[in-house]
PDB file of N, CA and C in Angstrom:
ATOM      1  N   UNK A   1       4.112  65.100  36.865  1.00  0.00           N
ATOM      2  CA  UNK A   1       4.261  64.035  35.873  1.00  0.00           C
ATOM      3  C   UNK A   1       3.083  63.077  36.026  1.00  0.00           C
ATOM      4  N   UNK A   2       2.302  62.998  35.212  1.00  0.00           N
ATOM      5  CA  UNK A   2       1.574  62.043  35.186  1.00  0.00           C
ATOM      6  C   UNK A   2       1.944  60.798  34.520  1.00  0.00           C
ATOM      7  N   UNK A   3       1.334  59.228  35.589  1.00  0.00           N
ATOM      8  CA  UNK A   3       2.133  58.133  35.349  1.00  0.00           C
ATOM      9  C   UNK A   3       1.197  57.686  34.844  1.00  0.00           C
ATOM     10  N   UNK A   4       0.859  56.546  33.856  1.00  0.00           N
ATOM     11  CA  UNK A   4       0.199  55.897  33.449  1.00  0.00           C
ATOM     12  C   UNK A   4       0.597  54.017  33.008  1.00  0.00           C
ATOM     13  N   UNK A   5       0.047  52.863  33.491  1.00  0.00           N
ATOM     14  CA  UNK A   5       0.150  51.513  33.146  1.00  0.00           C
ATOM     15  C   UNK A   5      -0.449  51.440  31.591  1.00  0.00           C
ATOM     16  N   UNK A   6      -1.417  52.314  31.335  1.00  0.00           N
ATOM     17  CA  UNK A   6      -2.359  51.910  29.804  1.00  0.00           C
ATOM     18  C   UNK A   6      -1.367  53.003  29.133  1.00  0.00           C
ATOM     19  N   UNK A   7      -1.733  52.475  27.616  1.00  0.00           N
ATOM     20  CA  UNK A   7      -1.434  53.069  26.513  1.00  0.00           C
ATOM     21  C   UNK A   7      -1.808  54.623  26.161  1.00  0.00           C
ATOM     22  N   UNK A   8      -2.613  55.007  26.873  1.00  0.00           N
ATOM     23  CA  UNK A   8      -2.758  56.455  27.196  1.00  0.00           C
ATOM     24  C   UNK A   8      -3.303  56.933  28.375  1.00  0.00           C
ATOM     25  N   UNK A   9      -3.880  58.036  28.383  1.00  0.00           N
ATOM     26  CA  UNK A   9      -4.640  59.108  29.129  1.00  0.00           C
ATOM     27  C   UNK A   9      -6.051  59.697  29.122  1.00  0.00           C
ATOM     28  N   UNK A  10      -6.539  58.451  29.709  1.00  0.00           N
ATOM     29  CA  UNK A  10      -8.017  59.549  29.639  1.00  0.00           C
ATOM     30  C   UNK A  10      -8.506  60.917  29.635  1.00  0.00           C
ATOM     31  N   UNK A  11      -8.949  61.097  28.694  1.00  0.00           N
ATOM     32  CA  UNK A  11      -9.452  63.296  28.387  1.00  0.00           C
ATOM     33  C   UNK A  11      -8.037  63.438  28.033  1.00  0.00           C
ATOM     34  N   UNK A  12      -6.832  63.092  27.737  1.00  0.00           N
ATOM     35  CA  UNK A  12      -5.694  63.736  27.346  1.00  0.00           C
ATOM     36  C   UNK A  12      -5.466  63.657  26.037  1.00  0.00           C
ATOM     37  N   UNK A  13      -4.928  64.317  25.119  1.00  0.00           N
ATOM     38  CA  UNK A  13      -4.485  64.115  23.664  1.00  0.00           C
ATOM     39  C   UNK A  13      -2.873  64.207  23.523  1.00  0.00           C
ATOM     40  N   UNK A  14      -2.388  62.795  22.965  1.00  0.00           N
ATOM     41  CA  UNK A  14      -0.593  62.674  23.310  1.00  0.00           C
ATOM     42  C   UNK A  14      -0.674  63.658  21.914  1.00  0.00           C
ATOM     43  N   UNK A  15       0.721  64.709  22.108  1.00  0.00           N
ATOM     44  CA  UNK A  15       0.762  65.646  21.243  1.00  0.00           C
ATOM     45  C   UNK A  15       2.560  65.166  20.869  1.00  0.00           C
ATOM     46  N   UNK A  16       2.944  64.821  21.566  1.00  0.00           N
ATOM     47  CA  UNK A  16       4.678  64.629  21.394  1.00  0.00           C
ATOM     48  C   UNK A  16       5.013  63.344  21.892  1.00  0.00           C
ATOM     49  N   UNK A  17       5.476  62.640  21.202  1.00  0.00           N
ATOM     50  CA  UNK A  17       5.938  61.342  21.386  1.00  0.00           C
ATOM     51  C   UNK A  17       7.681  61.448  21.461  1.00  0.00           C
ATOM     52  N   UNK A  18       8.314  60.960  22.761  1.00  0.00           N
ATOM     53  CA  UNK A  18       9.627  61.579  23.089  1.00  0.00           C
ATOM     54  C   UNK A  18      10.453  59.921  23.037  1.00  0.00           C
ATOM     55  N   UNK A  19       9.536  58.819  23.880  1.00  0.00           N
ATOM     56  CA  UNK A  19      10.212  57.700  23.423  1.00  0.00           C
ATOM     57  C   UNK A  19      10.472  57.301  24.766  1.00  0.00           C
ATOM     58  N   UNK A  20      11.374  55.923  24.709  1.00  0.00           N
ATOM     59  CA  UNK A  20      11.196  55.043  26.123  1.00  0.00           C
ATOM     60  C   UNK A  20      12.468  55.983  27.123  1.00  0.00           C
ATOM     61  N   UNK A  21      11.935  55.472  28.231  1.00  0.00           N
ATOM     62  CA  UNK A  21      12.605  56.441  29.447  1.00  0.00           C
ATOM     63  C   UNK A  21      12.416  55.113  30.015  1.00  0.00           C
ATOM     64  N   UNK A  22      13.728  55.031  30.959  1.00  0.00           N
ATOM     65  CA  UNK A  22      13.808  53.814  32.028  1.00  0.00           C
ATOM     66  C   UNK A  22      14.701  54.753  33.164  1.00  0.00           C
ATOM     67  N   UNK A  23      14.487  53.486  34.227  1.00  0.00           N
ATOM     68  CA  UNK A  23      15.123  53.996  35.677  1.00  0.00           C
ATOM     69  C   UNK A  23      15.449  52.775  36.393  1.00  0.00           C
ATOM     70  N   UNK A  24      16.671  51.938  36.900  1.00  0.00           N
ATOM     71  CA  UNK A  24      16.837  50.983  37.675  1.00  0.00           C
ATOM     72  C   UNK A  24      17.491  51.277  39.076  1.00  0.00           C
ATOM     73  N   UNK A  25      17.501  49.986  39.988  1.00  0.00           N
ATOM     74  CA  UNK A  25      18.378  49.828  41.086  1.00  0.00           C
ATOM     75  C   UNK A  25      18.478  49.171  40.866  1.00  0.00           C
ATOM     76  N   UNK A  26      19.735  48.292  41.573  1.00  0.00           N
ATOM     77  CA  UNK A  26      20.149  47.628  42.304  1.00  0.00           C
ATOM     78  C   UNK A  26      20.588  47.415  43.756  1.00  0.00           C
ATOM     79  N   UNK A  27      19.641  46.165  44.815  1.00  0.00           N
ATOM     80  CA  UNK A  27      19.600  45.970  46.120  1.00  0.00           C
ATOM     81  C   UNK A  27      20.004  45.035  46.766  1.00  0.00           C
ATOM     82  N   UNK A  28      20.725  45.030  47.594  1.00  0.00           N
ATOM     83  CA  UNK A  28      20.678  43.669  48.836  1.00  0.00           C
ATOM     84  C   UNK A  28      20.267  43.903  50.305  1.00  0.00           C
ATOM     85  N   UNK A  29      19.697  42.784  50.219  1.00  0.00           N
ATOM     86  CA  UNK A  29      19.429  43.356  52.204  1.00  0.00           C
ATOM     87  C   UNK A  29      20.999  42.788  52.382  1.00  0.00           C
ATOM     88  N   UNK A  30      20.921  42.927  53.970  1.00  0.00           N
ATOM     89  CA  UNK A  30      22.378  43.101  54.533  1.00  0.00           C
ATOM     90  C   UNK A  30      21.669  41.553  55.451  1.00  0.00           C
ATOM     91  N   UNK A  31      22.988  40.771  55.899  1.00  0.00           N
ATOM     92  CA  UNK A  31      22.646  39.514  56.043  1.00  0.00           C
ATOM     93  C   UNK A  31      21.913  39.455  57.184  1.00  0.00           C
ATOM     94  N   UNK A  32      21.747  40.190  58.286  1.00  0.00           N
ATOM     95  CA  UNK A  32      20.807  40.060  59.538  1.00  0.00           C
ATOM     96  C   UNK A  32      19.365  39.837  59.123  1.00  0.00           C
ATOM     97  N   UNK A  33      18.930  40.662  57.828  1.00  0.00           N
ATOM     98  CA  UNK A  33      17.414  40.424  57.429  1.00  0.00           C
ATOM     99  C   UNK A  33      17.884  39.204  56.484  1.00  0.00           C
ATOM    100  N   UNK A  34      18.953  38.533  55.622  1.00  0.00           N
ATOM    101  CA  UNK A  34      18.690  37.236  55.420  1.00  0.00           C
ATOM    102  C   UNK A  34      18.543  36.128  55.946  1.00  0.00           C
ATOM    103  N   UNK A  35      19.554  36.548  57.181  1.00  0.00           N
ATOM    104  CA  UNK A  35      19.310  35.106  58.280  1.00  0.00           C
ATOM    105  C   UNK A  35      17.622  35.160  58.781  1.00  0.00           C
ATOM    106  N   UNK A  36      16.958  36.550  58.840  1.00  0.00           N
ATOM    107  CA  UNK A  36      15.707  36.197  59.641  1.00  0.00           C
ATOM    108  C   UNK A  36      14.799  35.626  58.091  1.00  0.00           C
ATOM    109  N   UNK A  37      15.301  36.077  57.193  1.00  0.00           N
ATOM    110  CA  UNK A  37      14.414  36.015  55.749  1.00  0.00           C
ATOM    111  C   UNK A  37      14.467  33.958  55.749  1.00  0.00           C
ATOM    112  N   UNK A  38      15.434  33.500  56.274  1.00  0.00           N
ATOM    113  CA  UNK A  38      15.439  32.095  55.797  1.00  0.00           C
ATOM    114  C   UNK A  38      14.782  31.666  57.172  1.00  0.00           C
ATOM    115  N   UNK A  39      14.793  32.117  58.456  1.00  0.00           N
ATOM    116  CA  UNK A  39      14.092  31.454  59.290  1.00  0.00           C
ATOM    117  C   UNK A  39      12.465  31.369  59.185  1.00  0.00           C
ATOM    118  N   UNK A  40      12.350  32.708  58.896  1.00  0.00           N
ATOM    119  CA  UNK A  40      10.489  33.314  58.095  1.00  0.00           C
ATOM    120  C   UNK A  40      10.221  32.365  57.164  1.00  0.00           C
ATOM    121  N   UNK A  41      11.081  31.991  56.232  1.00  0.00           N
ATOM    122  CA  UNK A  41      10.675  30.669  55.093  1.00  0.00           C
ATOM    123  C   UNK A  41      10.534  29.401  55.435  1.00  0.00           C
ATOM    124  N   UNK A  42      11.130  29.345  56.632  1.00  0.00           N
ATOM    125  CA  UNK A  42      10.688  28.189  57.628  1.00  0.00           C
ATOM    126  C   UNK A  42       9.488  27.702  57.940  1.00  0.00           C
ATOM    127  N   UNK A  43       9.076  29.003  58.118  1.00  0.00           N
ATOM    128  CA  UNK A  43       7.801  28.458  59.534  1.00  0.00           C
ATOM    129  C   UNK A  43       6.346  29.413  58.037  1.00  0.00           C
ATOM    130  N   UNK A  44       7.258  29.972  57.375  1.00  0.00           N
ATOM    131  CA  UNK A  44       6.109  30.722  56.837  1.00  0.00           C
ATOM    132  C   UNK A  44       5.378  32.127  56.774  1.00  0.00           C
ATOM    133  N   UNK A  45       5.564  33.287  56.187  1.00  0.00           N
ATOM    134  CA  UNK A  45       4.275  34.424  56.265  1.00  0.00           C
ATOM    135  C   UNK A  45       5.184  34.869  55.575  1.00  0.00           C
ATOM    136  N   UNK A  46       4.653  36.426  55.347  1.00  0.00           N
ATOM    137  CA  UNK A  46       5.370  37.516  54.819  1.00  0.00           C
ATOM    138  C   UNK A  46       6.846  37.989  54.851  1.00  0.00           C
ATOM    139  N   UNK A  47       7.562  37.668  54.193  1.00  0.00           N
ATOM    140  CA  UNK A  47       9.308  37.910  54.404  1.00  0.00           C
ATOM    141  C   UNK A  47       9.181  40.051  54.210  1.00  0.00           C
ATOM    142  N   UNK A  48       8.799  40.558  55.512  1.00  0.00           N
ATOM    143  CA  UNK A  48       8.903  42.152  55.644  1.00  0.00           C
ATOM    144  C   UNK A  48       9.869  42.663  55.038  1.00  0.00           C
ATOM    145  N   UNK A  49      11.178  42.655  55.182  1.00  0.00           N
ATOM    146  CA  UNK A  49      12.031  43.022  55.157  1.00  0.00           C
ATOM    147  C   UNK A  49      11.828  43.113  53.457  1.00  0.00           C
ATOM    148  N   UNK A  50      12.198  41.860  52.670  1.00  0.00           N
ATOM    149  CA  UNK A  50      12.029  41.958  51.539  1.00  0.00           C
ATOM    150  C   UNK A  50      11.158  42.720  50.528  1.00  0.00           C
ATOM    151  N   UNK A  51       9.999  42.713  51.470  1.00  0.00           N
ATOM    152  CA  UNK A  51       8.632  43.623  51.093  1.00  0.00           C
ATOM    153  C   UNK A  51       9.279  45.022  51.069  1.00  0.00           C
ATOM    154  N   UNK A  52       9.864  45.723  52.092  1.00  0.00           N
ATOM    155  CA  UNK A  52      10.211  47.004  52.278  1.00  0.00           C
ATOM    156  C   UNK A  52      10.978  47.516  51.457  1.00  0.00           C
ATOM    157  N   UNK A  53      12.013  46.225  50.715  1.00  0.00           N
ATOM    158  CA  UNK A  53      13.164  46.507  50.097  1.00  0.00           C
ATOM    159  C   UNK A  53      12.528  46.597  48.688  1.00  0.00           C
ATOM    160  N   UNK A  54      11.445  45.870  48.482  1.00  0.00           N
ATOM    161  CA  UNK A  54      11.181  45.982  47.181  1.00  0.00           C
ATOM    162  C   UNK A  54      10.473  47.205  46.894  1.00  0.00           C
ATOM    163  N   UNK A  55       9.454  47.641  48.067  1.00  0.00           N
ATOM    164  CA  UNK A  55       9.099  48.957  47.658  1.00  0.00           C
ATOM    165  C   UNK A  55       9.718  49.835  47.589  1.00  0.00           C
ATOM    166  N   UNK A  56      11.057  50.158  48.276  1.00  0.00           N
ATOM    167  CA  UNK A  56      11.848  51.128  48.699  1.00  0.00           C
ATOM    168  C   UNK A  56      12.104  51.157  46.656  1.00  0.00           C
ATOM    169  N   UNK A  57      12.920  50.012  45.928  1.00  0.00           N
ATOM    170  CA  UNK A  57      13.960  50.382  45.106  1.00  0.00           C
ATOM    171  C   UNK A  57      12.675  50.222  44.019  1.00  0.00           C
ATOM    172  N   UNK A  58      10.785  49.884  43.634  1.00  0.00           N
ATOM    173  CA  UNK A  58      10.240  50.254  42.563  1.00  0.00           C
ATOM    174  C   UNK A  58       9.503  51.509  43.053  1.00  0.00           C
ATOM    175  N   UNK A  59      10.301  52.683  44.292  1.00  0.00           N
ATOM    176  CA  UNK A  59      10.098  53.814  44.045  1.00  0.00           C
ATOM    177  C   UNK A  59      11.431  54.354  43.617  1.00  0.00           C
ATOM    178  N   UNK A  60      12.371  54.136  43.810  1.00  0.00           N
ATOM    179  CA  UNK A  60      13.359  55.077  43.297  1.00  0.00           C
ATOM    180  C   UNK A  60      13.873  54.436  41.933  1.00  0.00           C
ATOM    181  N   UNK A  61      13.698  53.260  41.268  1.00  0.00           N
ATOM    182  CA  UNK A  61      13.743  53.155  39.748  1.00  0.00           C
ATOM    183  C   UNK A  61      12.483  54.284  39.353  1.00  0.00           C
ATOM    184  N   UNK A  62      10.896  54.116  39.870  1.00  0.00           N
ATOM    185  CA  UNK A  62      10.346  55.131  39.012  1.00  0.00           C
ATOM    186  C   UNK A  62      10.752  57.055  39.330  1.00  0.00           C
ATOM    187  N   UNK A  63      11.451  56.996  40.049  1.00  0.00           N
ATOM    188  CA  UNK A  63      12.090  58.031  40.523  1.00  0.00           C
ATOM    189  C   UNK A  63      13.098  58.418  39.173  1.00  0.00           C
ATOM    190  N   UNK A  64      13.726  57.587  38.820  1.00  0.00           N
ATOM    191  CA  UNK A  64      14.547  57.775  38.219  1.00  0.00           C
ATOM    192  C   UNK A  64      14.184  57.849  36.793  1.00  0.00           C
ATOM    193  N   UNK A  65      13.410  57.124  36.717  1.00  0.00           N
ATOM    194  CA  UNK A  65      12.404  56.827  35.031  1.00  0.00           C
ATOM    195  C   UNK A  65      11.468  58.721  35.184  1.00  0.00           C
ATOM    196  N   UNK A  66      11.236  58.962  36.132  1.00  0.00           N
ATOM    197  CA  UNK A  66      10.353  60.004  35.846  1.00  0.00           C
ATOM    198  C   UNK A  66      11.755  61.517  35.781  1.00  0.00           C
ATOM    199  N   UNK A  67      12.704  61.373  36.462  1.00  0.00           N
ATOM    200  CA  UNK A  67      13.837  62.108  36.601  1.00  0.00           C
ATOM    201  C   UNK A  67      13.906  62.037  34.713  1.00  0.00           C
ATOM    202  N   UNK A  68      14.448  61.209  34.035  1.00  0.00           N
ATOM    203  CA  UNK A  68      15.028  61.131  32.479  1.00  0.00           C
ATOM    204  C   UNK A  68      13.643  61.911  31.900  1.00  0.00           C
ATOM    205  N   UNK A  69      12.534  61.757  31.921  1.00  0.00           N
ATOM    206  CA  UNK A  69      11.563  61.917  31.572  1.00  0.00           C
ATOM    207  C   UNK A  69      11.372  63.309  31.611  1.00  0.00           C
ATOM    208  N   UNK A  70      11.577  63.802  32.144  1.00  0.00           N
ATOM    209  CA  UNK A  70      11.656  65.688  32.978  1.00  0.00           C
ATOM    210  C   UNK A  70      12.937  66.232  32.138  1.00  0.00           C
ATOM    211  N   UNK A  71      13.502  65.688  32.349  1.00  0.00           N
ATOM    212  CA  UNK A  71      14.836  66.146  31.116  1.00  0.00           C
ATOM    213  C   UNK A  71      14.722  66.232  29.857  1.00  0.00           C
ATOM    214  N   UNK A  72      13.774  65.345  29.577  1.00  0.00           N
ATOM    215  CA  UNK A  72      13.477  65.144  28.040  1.00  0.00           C
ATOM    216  C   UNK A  72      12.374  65.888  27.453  1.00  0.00           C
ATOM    217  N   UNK A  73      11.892  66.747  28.687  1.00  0.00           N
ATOM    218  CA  UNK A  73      10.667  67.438  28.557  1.00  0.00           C
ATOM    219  C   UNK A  73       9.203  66.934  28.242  1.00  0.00           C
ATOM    220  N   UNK A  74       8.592  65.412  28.532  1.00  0.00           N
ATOM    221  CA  UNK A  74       8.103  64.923  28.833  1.00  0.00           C
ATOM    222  C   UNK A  74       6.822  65.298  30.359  1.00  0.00           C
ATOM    223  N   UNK A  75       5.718  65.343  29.818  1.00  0.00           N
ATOM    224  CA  UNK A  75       4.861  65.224  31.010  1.00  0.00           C
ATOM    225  C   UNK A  75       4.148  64.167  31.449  1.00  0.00           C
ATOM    226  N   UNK A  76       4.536  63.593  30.962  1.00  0.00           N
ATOM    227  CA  UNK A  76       3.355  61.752  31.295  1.00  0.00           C
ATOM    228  C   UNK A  76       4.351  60.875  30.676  1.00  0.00           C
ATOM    229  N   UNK A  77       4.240  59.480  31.411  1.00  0.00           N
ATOM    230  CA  UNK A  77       4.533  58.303  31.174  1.00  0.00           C
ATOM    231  C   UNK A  77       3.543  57.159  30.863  1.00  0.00           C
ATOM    232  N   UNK A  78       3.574  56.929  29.971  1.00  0.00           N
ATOM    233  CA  UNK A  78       2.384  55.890  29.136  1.00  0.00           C
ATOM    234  C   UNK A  78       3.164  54.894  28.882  1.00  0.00           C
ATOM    235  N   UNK A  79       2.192  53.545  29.633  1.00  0.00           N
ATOM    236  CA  UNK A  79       2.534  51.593  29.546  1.00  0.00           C
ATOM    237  C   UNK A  79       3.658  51.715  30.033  1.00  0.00           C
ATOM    238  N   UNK A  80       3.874  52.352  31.266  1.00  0.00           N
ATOM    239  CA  UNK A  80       4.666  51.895  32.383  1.00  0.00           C
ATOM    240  C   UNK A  80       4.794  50.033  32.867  1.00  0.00           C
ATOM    241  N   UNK A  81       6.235  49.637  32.526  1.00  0.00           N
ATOM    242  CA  UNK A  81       6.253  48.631  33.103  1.00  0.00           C
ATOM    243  C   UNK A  81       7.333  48.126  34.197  1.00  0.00           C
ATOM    244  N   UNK A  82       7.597  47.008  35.166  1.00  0.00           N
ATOM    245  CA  UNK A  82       8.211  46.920  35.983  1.00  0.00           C
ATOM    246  C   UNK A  82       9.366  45.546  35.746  1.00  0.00           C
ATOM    247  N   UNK A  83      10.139  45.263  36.098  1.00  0.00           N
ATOM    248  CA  UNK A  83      11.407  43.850  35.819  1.00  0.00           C
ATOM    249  C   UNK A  83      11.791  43.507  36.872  1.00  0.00           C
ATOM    250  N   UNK A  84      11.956  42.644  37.398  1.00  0.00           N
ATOM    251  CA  UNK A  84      13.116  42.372  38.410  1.00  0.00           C
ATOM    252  C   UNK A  84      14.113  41.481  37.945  1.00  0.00           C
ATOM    253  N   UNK A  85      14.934  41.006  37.883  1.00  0.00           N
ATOM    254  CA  UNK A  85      16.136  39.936  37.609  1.00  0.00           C
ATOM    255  C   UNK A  85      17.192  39.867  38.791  1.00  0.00           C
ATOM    256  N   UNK A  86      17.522  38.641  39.343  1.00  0.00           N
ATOM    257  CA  UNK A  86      18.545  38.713  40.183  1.00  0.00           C
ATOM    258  C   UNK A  86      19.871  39.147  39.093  1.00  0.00           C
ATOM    259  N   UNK A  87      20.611  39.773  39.822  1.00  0.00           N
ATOM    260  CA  UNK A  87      22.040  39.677  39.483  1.00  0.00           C
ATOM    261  C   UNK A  87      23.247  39.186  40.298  1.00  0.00           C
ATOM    262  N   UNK A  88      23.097  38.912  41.212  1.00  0.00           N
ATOM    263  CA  UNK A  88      24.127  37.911  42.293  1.00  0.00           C
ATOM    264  C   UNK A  88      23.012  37.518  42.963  1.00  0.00           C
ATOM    265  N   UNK A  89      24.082  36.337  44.089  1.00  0.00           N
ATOM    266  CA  UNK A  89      22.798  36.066  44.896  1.00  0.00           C
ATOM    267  C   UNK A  89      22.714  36.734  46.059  1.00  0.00           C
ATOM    268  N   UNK A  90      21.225  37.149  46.507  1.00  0.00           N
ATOM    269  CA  UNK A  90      21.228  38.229  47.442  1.00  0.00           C
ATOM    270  C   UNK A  90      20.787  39.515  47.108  1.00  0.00           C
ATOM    271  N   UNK A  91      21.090  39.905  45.518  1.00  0.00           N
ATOM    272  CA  UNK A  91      21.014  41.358  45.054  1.00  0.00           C
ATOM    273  C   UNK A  91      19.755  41.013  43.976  1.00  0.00           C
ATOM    274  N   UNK A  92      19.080  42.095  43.675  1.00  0.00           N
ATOM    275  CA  UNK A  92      18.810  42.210  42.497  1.00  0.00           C
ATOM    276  C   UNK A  92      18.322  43.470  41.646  1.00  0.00           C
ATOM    277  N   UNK A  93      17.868  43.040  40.662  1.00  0.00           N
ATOM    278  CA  UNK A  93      17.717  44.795  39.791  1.00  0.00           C
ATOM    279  C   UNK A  93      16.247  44.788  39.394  1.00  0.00           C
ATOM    280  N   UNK A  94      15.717  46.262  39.924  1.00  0.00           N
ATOM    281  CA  UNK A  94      14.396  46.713  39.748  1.00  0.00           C
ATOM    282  C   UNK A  94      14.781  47.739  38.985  1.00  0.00           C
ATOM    283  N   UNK A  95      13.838  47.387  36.977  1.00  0.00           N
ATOM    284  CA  UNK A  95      13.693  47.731  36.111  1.00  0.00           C
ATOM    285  C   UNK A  95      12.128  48.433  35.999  1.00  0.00           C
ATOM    286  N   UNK A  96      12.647  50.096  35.976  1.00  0.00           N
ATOM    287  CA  UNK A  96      10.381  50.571  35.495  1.00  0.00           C
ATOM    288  C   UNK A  96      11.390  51.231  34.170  1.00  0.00           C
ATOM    289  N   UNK A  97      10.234  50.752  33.363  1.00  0.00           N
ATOM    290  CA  UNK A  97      10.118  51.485  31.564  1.00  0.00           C
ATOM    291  C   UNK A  97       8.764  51.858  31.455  1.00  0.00           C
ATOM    292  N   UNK A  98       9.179  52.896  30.216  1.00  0.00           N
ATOM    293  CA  UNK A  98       7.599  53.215  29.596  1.00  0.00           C
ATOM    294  C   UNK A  98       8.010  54.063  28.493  1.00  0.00           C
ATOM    295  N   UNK A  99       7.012  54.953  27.973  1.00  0.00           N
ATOM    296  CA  UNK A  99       7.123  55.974  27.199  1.00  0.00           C
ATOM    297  C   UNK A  99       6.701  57.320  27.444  1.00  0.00           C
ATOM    298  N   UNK A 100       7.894  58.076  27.472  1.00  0.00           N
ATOM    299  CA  UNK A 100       7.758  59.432  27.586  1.00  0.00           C
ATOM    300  C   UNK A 100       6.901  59.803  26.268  1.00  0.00           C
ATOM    301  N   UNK A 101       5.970  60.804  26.978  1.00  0.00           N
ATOM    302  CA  UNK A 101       4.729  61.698  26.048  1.00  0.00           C
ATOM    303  C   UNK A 101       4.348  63.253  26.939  1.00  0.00           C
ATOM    304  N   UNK A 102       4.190  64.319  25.428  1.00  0.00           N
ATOM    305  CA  UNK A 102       3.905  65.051  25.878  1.00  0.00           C
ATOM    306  C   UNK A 102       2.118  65.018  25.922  1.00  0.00           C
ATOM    307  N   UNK A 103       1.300  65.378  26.701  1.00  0.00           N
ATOM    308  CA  UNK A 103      -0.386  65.361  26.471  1.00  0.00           C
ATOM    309  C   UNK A 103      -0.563  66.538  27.030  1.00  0.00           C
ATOM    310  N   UNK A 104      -1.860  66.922  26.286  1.00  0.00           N
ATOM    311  CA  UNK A 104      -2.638  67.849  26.753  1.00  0.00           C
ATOM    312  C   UNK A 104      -3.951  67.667  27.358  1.00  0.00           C
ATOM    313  N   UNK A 105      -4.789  68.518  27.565  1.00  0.00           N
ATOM    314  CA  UNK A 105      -6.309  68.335  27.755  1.00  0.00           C
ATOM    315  C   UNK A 105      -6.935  68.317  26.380  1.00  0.00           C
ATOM    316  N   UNK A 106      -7.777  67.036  26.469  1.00  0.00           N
ATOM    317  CA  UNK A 106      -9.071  67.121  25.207  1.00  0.00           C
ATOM    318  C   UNK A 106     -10.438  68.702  25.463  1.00  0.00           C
TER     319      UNK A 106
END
């Protein structure tokens, strides 16, 4: 599957336009990394934990965006984009969209 942020594919020609494909999670750390997450905001630097968590769930939303995409018979994803929104406090939801396309070689 080829992923793409721009509106297309360099050397590719979109031949099938299939339409938007999305993939979310929803995460919480568990409170041992919040208690250290509010002491880290204390003094200051990188909150890790949070970092890990966020990469962990904008790979398995695009996991999931590229999963619908494969079903739909789709080979590329064109203007891939990303969301977050809390939904409680503590949790929140990682949104990737884009548009499923079929391309070829120019």
């Amino acid at each position: 599957m080829i992923l793409s942020n721009l509106e297309f594919i360099p050397q590719k020609k979109i031949v099938k336009h299939i339409g938007l494909v999305s993939g979310s999670t929803i995460r919480a750390k568990h409170f041992g990394s919040d208690l250290m997450a509010g002491l880290k905001n204390m003094i200051g630097g990188e909150l890790k934990g949070y970092t890990d968590l966020m990469n962990e769930s904008r790979q398995e939303a695009t996991d999931r965006m590229i999963a619908q995409a494969t079903q739909l018979g789709a080979n590329a994803i064109i203007n891939i984009r990303f969301s977050t929104s809390s939904v409680a406090q503590g949790a929140a939801e990682l949104y990737a969209y884009g548009t499923a396309v079929v391309v070829e070689s120019v």
